[in-house]
C-alpha atoms as a PDB file:
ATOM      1  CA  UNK A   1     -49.606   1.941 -16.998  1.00  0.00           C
ATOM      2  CA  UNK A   2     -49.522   4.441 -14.568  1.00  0.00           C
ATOM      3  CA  UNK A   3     -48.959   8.872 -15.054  1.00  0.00           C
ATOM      4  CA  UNK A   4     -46.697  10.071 -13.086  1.00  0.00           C
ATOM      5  CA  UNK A   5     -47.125  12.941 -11.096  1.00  0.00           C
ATOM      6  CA  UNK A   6     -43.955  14.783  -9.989  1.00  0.00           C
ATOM      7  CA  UNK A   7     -43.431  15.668  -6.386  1.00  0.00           C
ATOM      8  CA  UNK A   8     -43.868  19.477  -6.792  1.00  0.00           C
ATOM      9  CA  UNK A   9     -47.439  18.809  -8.829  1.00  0.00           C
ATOM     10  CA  UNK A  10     -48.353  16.913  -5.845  1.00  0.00           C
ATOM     11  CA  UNK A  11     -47.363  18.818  -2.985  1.00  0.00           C
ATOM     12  CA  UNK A  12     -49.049  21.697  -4.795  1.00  0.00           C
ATOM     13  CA  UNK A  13     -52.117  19.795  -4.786  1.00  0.00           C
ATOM     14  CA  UNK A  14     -52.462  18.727  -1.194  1.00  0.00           C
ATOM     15  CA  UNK A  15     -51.703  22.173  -0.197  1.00  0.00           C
ATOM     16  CA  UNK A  16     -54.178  23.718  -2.634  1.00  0.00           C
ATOM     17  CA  UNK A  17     -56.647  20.950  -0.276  1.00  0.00           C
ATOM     18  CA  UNK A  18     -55.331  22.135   2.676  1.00  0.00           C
ATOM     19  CA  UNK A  19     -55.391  25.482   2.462  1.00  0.00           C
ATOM     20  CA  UNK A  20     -59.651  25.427   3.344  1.00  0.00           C
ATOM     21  CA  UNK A  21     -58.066  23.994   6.844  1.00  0.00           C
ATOM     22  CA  UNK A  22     -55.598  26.653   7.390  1.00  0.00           C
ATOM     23  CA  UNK A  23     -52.803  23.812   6.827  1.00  0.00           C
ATOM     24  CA  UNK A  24     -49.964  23.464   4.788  1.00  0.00           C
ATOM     25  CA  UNK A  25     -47.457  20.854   3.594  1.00  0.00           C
ATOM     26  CA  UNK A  26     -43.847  21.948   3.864  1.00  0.00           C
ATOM     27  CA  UNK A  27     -41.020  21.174   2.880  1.00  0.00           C
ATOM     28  CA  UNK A  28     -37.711  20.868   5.041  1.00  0.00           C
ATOM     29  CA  UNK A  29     -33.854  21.227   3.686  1.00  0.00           C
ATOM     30  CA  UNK A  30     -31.966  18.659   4.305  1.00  0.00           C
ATOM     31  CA  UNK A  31     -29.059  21.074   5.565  1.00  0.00           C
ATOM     32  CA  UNK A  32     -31.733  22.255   8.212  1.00  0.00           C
ATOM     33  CA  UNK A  33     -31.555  21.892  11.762  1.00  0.00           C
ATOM     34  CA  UNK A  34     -34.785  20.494  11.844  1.00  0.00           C
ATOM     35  CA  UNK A  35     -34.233  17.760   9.694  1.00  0.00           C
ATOM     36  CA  UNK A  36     -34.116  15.269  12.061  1.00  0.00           C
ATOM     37  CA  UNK A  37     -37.104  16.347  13.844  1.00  0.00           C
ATOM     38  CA  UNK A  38     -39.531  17.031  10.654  1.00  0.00           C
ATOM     39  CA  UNK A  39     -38.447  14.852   8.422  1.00  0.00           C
ATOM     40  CA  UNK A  40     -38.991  15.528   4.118  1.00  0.00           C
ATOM     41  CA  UNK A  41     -42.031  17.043   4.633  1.00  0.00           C
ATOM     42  CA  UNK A  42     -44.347  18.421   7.921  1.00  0.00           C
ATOM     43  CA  UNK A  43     -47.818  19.536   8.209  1.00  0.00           C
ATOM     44  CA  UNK A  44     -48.706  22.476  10.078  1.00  0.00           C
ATOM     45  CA  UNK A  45     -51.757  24.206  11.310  1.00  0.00           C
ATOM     46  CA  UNK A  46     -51.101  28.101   9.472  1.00  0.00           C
ATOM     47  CA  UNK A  47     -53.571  29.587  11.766  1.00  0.00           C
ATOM     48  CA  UNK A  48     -52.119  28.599  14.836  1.00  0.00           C
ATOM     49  CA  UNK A  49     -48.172  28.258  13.716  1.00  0.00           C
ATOM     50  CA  UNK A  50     -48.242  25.088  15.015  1.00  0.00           C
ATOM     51  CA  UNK A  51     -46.357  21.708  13.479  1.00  0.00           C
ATOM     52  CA  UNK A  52     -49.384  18.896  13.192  1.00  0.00           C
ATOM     53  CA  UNK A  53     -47.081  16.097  11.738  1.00  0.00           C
ATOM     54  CA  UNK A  54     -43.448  15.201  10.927  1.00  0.00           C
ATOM     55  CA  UNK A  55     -42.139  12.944   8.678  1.00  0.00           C
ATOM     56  CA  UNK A  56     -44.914  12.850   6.545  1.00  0.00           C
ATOM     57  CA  UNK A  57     -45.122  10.458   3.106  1.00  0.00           C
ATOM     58  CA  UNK A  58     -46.452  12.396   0.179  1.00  0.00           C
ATOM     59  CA  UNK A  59     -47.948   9.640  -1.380  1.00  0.00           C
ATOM     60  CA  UNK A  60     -49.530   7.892   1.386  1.00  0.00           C
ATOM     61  CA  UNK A  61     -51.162  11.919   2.276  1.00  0.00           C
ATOM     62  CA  UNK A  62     -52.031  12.652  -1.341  1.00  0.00           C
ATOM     63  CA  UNK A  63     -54.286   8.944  -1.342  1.00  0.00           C
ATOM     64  CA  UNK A  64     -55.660   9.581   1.967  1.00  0.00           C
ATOM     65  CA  UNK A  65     -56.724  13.118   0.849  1.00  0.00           C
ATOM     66  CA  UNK A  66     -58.176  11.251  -2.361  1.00  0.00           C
ATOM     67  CA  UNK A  67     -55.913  13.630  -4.465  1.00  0.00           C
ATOM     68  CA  UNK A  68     -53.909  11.135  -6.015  1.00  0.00           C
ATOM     69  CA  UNK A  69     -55.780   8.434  -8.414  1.00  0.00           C
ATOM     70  CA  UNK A  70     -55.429   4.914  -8.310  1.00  0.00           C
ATOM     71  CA  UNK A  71     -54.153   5.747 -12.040  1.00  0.00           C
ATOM     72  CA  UNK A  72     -51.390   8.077 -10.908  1.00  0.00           C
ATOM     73  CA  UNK A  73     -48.573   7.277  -8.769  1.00  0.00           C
ATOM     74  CA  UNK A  74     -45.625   9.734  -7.605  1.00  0.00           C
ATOM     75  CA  UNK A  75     -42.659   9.669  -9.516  1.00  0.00           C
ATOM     76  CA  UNK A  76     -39.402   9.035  -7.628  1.00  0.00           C
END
């Protein structure tokens, strides 16, 4: 069986990784303009105010990053 790691644990986490980079995972409101354009969450480049990527999957980021165990999985 799997923990379960909430969304704002993770996000908290790849940003804590991130922040050596000068990036940072944000989140974007759904009632935002950008919505469309940036999807859930975007990566951007903090030293340069720059977006990096849109429409980015938390999970997928978190595994890549090797932040989130094969024993963990995000809960939904």
């Amino acid at each position: 069986m799997k923990v379960k790691v909430t969304e704002r644990a993770l996000l908290a986490r790849i940003n804590r990784a991130l922040r050596k980079d000068n990036q940072q995972l944000c989140r974007c409101r759904e009632d935002s303009q950008g919505y469309a354009e940036l999807g859930d969450f975007y990566a951007m480049d903090t030293a340069q105010d720059v977006v990096m990527a849109r429409h980015v999957d938390l999970a997928m980021w978190a595994r890549d990053l090797g932040i989130l165990p094969d024993w963990e999985e995000l809960q939904r």
